[in-house]
Protein backbone atom coordinates (compact mmCIF):
# COMPACT_ATOMS: atom_id res chain seq x y z
CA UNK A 1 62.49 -27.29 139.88
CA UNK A 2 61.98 -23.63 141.57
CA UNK A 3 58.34 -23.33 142.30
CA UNK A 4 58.96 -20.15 144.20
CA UNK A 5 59.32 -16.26 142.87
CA UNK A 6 62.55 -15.02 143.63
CA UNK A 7 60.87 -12.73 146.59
CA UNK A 8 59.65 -16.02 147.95
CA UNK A 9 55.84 -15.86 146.59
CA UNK A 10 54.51 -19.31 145.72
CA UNK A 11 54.44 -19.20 141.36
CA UNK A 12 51.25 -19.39 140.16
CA UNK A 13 49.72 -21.77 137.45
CA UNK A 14 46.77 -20.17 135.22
CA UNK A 15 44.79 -23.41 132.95
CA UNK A 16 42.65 -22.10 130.23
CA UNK A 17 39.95 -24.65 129.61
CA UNK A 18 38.14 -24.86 126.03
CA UNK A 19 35.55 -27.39 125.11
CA UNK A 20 34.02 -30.27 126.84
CA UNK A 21 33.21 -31.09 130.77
CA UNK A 22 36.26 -33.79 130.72
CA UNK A 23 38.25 -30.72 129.54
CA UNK A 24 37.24 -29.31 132.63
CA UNK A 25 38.03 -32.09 134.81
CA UNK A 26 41.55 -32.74 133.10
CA UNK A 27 42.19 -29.10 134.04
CA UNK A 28 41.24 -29.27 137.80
CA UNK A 29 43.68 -32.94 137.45
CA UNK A 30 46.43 -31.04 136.32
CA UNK A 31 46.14 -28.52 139.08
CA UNK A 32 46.48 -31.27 141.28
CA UNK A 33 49.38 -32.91 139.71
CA UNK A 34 50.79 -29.10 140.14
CA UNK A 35 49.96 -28.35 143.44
CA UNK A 36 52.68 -30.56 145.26
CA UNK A 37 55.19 -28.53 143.55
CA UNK A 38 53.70 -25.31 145.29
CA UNK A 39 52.13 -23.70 142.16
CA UNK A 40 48.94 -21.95 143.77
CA UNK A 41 46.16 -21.27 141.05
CA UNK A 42 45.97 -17.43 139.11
CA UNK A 43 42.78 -15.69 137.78
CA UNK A 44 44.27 -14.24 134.60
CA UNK A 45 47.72 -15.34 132.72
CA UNK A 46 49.23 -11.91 133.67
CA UNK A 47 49.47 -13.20 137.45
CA UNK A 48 50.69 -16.14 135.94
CA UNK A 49 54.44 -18.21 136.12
CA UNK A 50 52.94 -21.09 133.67
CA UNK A 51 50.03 -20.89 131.74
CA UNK A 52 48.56 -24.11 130.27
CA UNK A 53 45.83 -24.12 127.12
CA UNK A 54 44.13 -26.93 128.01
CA UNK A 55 42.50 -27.29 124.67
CA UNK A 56 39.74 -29.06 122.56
CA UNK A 57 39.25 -29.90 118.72
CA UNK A 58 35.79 -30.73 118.08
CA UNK A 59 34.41 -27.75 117.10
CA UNK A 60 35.66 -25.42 113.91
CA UNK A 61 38.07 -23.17 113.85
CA UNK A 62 39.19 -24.75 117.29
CA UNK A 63 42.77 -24.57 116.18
CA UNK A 64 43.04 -21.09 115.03
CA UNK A 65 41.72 -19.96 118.51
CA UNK A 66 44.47 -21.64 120.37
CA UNK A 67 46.82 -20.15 118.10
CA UNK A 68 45.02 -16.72 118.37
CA UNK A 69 45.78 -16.67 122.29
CA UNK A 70 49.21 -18.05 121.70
CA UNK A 71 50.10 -14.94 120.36
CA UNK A 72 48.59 -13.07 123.42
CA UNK A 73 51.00 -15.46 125.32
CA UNK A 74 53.75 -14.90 123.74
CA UNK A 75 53.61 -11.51 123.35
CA UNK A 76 52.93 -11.66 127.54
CA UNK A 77 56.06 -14.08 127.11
CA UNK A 78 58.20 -11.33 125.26
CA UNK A 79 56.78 -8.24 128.20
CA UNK A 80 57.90 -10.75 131.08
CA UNK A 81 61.18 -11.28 130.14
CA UNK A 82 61.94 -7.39 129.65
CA UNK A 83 60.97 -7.31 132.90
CA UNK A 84 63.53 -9.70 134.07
CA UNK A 85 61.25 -12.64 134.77
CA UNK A 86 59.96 -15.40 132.47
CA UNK A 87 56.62 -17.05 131.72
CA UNK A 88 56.48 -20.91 130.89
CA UNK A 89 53.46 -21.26 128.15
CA UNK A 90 51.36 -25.05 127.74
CA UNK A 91 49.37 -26.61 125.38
CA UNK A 92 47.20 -29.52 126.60
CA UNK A 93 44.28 -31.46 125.47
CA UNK A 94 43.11 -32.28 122.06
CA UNK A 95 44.63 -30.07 119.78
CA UNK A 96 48.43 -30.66 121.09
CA UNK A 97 47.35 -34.49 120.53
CA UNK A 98 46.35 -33.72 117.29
CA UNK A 99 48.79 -31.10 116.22
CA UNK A 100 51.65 -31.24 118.67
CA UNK A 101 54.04 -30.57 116.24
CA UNK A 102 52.48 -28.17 114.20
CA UNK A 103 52.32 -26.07 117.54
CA UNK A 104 55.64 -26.57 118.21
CA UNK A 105 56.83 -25.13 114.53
CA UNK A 106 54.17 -22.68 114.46
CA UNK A 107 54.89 -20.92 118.07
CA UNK A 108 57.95 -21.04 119.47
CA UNK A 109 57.21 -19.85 122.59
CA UNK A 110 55.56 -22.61 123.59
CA UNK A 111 57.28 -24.41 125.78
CA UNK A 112 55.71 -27.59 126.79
CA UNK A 113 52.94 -29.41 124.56
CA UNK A 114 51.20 -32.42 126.15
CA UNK A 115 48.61 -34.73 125.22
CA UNK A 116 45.33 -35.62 127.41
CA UNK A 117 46.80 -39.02 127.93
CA UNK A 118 49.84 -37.36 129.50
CA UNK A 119 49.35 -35.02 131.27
CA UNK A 120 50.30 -36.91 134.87
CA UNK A 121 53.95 -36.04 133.52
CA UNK A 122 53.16 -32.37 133.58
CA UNK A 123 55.77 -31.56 137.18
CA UNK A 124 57.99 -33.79 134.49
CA UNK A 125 57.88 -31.93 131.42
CA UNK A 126 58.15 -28.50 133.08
CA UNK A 127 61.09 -29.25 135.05
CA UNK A 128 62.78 -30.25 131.47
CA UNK A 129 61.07 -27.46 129.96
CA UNK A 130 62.84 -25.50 132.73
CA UNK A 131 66.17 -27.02 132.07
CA UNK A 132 65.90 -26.27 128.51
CA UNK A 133 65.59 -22.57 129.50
CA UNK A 134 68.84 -22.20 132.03
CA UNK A 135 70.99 -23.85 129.26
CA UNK A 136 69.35 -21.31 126.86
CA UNK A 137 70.07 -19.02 129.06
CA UNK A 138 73.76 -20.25 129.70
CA UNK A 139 74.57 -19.80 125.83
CA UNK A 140 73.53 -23.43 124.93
CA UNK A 141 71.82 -24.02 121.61
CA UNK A 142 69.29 -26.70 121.79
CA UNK A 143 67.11 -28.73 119.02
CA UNK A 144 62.99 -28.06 118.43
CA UNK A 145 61.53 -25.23 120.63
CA UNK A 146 59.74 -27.26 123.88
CA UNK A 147 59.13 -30.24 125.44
CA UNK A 148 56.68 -32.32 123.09
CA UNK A 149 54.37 -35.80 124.86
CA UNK A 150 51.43 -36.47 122.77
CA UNK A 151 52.33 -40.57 123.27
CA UNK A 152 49.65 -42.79 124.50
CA UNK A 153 51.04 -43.87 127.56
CA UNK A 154 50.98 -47.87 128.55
CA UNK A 155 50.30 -46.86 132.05
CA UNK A 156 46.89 -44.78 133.49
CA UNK A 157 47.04 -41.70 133.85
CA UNK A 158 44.81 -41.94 137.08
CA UNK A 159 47.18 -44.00 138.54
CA UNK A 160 49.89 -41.10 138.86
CA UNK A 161 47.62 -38.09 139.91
CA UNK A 162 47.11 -37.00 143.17
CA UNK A 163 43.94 -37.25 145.27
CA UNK A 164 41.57 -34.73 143.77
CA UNK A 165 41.38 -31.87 146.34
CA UNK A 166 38.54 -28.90 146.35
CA UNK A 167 34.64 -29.04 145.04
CA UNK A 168 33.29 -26.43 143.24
CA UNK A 169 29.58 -25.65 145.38
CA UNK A 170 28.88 -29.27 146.12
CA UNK A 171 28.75 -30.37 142.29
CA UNK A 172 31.97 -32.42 141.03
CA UNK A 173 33.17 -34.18 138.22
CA UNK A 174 34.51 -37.58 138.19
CA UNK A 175 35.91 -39.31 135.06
CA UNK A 176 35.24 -43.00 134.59
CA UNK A 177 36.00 -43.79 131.06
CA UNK A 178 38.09 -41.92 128.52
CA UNK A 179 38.48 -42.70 124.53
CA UNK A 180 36.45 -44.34 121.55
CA UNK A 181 36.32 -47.32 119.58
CA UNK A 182 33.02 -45.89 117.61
CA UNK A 183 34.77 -43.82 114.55
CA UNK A 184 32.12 -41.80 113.64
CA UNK A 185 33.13 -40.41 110.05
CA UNK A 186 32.81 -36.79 111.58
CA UNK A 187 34.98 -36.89 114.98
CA UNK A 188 38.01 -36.75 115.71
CA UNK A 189 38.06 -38.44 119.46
CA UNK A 190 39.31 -41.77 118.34
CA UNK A 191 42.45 -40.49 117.20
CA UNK A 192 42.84 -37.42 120.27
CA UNK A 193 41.77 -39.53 123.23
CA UNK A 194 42.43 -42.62 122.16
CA UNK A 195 40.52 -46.09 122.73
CA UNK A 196 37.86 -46.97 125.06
CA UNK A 197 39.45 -47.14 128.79
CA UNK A 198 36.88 -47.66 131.31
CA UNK A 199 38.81 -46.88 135.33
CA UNK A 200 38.28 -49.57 137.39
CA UNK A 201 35.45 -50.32 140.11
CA UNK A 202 37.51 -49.19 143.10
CA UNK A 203 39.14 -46.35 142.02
CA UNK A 204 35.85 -44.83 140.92
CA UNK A 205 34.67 -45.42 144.27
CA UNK A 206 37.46 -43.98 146.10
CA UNK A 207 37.48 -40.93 144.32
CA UNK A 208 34.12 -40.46 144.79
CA UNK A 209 34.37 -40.93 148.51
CA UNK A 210 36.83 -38.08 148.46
CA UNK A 211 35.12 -35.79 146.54
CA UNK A 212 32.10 -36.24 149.07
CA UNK A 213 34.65 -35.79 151.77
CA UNK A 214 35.69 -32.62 150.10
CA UNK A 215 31.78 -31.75 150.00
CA UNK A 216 30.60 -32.68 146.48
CA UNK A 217 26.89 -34.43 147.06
CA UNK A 218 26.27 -34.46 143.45
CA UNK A 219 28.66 -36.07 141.16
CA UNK A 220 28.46 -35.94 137.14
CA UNK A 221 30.27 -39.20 135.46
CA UNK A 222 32.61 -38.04 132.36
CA UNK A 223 33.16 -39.89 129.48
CA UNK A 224 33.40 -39.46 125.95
CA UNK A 225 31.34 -43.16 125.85
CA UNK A 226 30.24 -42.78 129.34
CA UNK A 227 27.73 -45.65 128.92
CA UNK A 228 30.07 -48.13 127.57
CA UNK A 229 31.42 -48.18 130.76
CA UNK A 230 33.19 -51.72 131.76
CA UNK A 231 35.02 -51.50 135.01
CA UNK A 232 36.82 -54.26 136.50
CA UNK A 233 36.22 -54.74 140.09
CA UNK A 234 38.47 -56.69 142.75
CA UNK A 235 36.95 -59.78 142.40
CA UNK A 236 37.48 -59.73 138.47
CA UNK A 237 33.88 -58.93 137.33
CA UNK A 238 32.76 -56.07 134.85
CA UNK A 239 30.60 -53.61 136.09
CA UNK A 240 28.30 -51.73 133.57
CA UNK A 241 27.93 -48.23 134.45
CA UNK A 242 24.13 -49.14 136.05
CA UNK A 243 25.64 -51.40 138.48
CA UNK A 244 28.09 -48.45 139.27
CA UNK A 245 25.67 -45.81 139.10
CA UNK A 246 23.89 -48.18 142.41
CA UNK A 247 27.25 -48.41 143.91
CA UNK A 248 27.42 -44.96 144.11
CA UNK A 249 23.99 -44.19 144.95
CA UNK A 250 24.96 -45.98 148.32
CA UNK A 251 27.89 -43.31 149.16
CA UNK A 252 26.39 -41.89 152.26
CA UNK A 253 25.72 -37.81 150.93
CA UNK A 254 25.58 -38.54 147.65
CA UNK A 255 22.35 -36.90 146.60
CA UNK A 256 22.42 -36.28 143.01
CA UNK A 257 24.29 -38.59 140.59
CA UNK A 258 24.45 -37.33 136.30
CA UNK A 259 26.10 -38.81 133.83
CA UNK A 260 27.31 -37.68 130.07
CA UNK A 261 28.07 -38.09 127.74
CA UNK A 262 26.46 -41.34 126.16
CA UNK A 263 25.78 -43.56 123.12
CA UNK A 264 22.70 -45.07 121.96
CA UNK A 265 24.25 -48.32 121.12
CA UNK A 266 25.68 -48.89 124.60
CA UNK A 267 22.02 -47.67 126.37
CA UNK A 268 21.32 -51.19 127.98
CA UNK A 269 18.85 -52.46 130.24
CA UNK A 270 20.67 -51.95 133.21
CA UNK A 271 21.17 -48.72 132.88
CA UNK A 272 17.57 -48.09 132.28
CA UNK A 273 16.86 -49.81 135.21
CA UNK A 274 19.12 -47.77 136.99
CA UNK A 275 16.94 -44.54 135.94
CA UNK A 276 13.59 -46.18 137.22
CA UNK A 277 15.34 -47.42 140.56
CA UNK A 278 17.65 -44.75 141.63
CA UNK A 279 16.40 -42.01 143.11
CA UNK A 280 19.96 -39.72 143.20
CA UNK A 281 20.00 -40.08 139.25
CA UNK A 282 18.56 -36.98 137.83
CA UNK A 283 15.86 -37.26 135.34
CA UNK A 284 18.20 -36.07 132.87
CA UNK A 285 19.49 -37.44 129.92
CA UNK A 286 22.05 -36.35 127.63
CA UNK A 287 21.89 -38.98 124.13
CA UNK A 288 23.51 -38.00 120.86
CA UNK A 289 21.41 -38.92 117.54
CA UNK A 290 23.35 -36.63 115.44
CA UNK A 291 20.85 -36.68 112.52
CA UNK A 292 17.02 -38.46 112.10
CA UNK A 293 18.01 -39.99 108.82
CA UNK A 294 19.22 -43.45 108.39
CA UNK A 295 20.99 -43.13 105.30
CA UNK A 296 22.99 -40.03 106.81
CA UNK A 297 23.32 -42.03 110.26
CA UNK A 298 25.06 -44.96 108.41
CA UNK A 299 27.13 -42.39 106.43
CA UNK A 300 27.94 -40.87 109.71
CA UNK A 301 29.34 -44.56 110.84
CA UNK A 302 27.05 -44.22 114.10
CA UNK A 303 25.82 -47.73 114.67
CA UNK A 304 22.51 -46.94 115.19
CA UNK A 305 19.43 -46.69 113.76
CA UNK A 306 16.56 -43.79 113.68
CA UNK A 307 14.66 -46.96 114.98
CA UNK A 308 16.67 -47.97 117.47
CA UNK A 309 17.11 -44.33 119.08
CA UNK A 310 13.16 -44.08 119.29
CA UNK A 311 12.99 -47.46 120.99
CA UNK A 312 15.24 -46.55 123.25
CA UNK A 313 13.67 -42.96 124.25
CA UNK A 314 10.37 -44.79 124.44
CA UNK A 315 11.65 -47.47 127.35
CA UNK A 316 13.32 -44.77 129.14
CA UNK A 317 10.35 -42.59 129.50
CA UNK A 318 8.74 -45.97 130.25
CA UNK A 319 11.10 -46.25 133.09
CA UNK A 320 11.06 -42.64 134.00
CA UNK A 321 8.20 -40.40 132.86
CA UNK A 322 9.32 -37.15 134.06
CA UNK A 323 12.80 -37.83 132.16
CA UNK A 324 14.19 -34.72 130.45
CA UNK A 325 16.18 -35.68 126.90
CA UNK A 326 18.61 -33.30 125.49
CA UNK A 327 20.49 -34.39 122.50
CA UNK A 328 23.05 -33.35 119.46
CA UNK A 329 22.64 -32.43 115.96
CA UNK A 330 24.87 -32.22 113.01
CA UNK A 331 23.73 -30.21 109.99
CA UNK A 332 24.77 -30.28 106.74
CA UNK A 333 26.48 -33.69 106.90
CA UNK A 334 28.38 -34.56 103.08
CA UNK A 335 24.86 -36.04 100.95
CA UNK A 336 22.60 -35.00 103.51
CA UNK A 337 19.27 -33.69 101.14
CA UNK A 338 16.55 -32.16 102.15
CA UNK A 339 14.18 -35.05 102.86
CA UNK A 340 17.37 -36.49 104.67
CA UNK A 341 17.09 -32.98 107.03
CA UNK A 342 12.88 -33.37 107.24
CA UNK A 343 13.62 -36.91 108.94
CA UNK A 344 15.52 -34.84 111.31
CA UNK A 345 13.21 -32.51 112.56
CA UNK A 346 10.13 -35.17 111.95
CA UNK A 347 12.51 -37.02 114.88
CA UNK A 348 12.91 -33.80 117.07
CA UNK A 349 8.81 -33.48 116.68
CA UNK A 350 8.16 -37.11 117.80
CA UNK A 351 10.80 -37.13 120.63
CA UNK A 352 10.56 -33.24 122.41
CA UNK A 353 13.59 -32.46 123.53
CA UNK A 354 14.20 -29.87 126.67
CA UNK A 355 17.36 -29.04 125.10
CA UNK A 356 20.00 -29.85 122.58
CA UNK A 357 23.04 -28.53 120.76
CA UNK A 358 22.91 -28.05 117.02
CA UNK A 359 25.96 -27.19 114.97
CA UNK A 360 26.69 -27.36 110.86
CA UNK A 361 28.96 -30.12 109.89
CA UNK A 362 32.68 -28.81 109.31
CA UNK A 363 35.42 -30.84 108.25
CA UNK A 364 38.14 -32.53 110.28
CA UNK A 365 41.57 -33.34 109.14
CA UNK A 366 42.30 -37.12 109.57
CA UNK A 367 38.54 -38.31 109.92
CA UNK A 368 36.73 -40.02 106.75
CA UNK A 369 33.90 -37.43 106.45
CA UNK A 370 36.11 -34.19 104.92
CA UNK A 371 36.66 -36.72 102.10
CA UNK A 372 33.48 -37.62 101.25
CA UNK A 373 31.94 -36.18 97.96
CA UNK A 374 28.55 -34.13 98.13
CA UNK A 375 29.82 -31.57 100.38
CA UNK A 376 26.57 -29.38 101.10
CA UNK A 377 26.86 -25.85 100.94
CA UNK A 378 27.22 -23.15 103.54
CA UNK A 379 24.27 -21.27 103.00
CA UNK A 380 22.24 -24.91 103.02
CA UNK A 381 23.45 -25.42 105.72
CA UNK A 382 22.82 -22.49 107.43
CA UNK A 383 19.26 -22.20 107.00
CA UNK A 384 18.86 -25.54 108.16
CA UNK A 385 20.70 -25.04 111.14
CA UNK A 386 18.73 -21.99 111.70
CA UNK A 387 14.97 -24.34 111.22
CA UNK A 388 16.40 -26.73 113.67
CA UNK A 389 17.33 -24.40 115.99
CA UNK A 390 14.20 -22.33 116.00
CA UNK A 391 12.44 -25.83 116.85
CA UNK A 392 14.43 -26.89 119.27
CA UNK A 393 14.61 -23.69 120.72
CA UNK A 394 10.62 -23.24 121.26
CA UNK A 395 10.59 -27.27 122.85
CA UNK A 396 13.33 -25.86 125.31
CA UNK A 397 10.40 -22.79 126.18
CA UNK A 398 7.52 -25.07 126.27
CA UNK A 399 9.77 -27.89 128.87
CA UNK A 400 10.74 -24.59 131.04
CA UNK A 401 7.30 -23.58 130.57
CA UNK A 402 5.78 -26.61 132.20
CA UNK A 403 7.94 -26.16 135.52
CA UNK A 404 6.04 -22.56 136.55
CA UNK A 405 3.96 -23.11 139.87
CA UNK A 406 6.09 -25.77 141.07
CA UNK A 407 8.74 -26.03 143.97
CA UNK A 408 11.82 -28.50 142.50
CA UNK A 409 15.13 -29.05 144.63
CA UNK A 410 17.51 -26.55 143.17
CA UNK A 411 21.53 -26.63 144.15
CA UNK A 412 22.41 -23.55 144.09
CA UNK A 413 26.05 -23.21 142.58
CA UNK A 414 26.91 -19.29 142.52
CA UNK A 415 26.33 -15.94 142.45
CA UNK A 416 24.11 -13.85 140.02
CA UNK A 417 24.93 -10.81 138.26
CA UNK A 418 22.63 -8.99 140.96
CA UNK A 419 23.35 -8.24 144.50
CA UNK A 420 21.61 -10.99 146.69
CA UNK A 421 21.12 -13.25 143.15
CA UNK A 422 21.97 -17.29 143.66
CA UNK A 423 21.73 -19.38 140.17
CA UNK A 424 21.43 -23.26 140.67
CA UNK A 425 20.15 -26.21 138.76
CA UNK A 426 17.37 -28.08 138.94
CA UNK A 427 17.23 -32.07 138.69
CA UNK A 428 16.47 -31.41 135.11
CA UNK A 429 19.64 -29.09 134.74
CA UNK A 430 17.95 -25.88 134.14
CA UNK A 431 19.60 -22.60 135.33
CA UNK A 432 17.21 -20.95 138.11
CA UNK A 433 17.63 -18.10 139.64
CA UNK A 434 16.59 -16.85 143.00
CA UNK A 435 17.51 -14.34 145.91
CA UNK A 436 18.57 -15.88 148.76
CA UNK A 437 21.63 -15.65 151.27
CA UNK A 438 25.25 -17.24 149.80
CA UNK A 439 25.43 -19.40 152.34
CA UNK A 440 22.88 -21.33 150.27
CA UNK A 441 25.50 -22.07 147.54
CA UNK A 442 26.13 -25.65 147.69
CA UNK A 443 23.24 -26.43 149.26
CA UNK A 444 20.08 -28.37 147.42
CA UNK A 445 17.16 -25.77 148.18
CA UNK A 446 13.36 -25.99 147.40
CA UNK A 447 12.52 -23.35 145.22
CA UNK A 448 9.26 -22.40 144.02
CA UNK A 449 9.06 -21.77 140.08
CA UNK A 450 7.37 -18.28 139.28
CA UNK A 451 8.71 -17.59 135.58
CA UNK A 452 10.24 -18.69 132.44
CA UNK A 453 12.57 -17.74 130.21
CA UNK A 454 14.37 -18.80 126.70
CA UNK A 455 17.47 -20.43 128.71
CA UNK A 456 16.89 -20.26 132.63
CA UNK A 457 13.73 -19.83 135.23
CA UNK A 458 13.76 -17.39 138.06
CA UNK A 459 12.17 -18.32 141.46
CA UNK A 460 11.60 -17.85 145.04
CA UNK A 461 13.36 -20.24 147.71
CA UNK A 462 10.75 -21.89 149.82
CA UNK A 463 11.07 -19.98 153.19
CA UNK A 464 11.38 -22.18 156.51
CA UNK A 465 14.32 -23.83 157.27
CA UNK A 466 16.49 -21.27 155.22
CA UNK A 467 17.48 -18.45 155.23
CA UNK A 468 16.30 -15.92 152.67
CA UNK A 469 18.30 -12.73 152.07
CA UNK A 470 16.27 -9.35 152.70
């Protein structure tokens, strides 16, 4: 496989990422798995030799955006090749699990799909894809129109990959546990991603050691049921994800330890324990309810409770009082009523959440729910999206609110839109924004809070041991 232009220029490898944070770390994975075979990273496809859609299907309409830029791609395909070069187009992620072959009919310029379970056999499938183009080239006629992998492979995928390599400003994911066994009646996970797969102990471990290595000192644990975690470790126990989260804690530079996202069934005792002992987990808390009524919850297959969801908010907070909560909500479920929606926002009232993401249900192929009868309407549904939100959205101001006059530990991740701007996080993962030198990016700062705003705070880093740009 040639992974150099013909004026001997390294070829370049451009991964569009849609969705999730695992999304994002598949897509910095499969830049590793490429970088061996000399592919250097692009900014924008048109600098591009392969460009990889690394995409996701739980939202609506996710499809007909991948197939939107497909037709960018190709048409970048069709430019290239008048050019005298070529461009090798990707689809990864959820929708090539989901509609692999469909993509395949649909675009024919695509020349490699690959599922999220496969994509360790990406230097693989391009140097076939690759192969398939010189015999096209020679005059050959071949079946289908790529290179198609959407099995779920025996083997672990983390097994083949190479060692993660880079950190983006200190902060890095790592994924411990991929797939669900829940089968919610609205997602489509179980059947993209697969069943539960927790990694085990040690190779959680190592990885993390590298990534602090390679700088990270906080680390966010991915999973799609992150707290159903089950490791195996070398001497054949199972580790819940609080006995990890401790393990971790004791990494020498690990300062700041996050995990998402979770389950209320699988919120045990341990891990709660792990929030009241554990200093480097931020008081932050990502936990799904979906809806506040039981009758929609148990429609919605979720194995829990509007009891069991308050019980557990109320020994967390228990554990840690200055916990933040942020949560998501589905609108508009099939049979949902309006008393059904009032125990929703009855539930957002009781619990306070400092943030949350809110969406109006919208059918999946292949998952129970876009069969059920009592479809609610879209204009229901909007203005009940729109009540939620407006709630949700003033508990967000009053939590950022609360923070003014106070210096917090911010890591600062990047640049702001203004000259001299830094925008970090604080340990209850709200944007802030401050001046102060770029040498401060990756670095946790104290910042003193001065001001609110709907989504972010601005500040002023706490002078002393740093330095603040003029």
């Amino acid at each position: 496989m040639t992974s150099v232009r013909s004026n001997g220029q390294p070829k370049r490898v451009f991964i569009r990422t849609y969705g999730c944070q695992m999304n994002v770390y598949d897509s910095d994975r499969m830049a590793d798995a490429l970088r061996p075979l000399g592919y250097a990273l692009a900014t924008a496809p048109e600098q591009a030799d392969l460009v990889v859609l690394n995409t996701c299907h739980i939202r609506e309409h996710a499809s007909e955006k991948v197939y939107s830029e497909l037709g960018r791609m190709r048409d970048l395909k069709v430019e290239r090749r008048a050019a005298g070069a070529d461009l090798t187009i990707a689809v990864a992620g959820c929708v090539a699990q989901a509609e692999g072959e469909e993509i395949a009919r649909r675009q024919p310029a695509v020349d490699i799909v690959v599922g999220p379970q496969a994509y360790h056999r990406l230097p693989q499938l391009l140097a076939e894809a690759e192969r398939r183009v010189a015999l096209r080239k020679a005059g050959k006629r071949l079946p289908g129109a790529g290179v198609l992998d959407t099995d779920f492979p025996a083997e672990s995928k983390f097994d083949h990959l190479p060692a993660p390599q880079g950190v983006r400003a200190g902060s890095a994911f790592l994924s411990i546990q991929e797939g669900c066994d829940k089968f919610c009646t609205f997602c489509v996970v179980p059947y993209t991603r697969g069943a539960e797969y927790s990694r085990p102990v040690a190779k959680v471990l190592a990885e993390a050691r590298q990534l602090v290595a390679a700088g990270a000192i906080e680390i966010t644990l991915l999973g799609q049921n992150v707290n159903a975690y089950h490791g195996e470790a070398e001497d054949g126990s199972i580790w819940s994800l609080g006995r990890l989260i401790r393990a971790l804690a004791e990494i020498e530079a690990v300062a700041r330890i996050r995990y998402t996202t979770s389950h209320p069934r699988d919120m045990d005792d341990e891990l709660i324990a792990a929030h009241r002992d554990v200093p480097q987990l931020m008081p932050y808390l990502h936990l799904p309810v979906q809806s506040g009524s039981d009758r929609i919850l148990e429609a919605m297959n979720r194995r829990h409770d509007r009891a069991l969801f308050l019980g557990i908010v109320d020994r967390l907070r228990a554990a840690r009082p200055d916990l933040a909560l942020s949560s998501d909500f589905i609108v508009g479920f099939p049979g949902e009523s309006d008393a059904d929606f009032d125990e929703t926002m009855r539930l957002v009232e009781q619990v306070g959440f400092a943030a949350a993401f809110s969406f109006k249900y919208s059918r999946r192929p292949g998952t129970p729910g876009a069969a059920l009868d009592g479809q609610v309407p879209e204009a229901v549904k909007s203005a009940r999206l729109a009540a939620l939100q407006s709630l949700l959205g003033q508990q967000a101001r009053t939590f950022n609110a609360c923070k003014i006059g106070r210096i917090v530990p911010v890591l600062f991740a990047e640049p702001g839109r203004k000259a001299g701007q830094l925008i970090g996080k604080t340990p209850w993962l709200q944007s802030v924004h401050g001046e102060g030198n770029a040498r401060l990016i990756g670095r946790i700062v104290d910042v003193h809070l001065t001001a609110a705003h709907a989504n972010s705070l601005a500040g002023e880093i706490v002078t002393g041991s740093y330095e603040v740009a003029a």
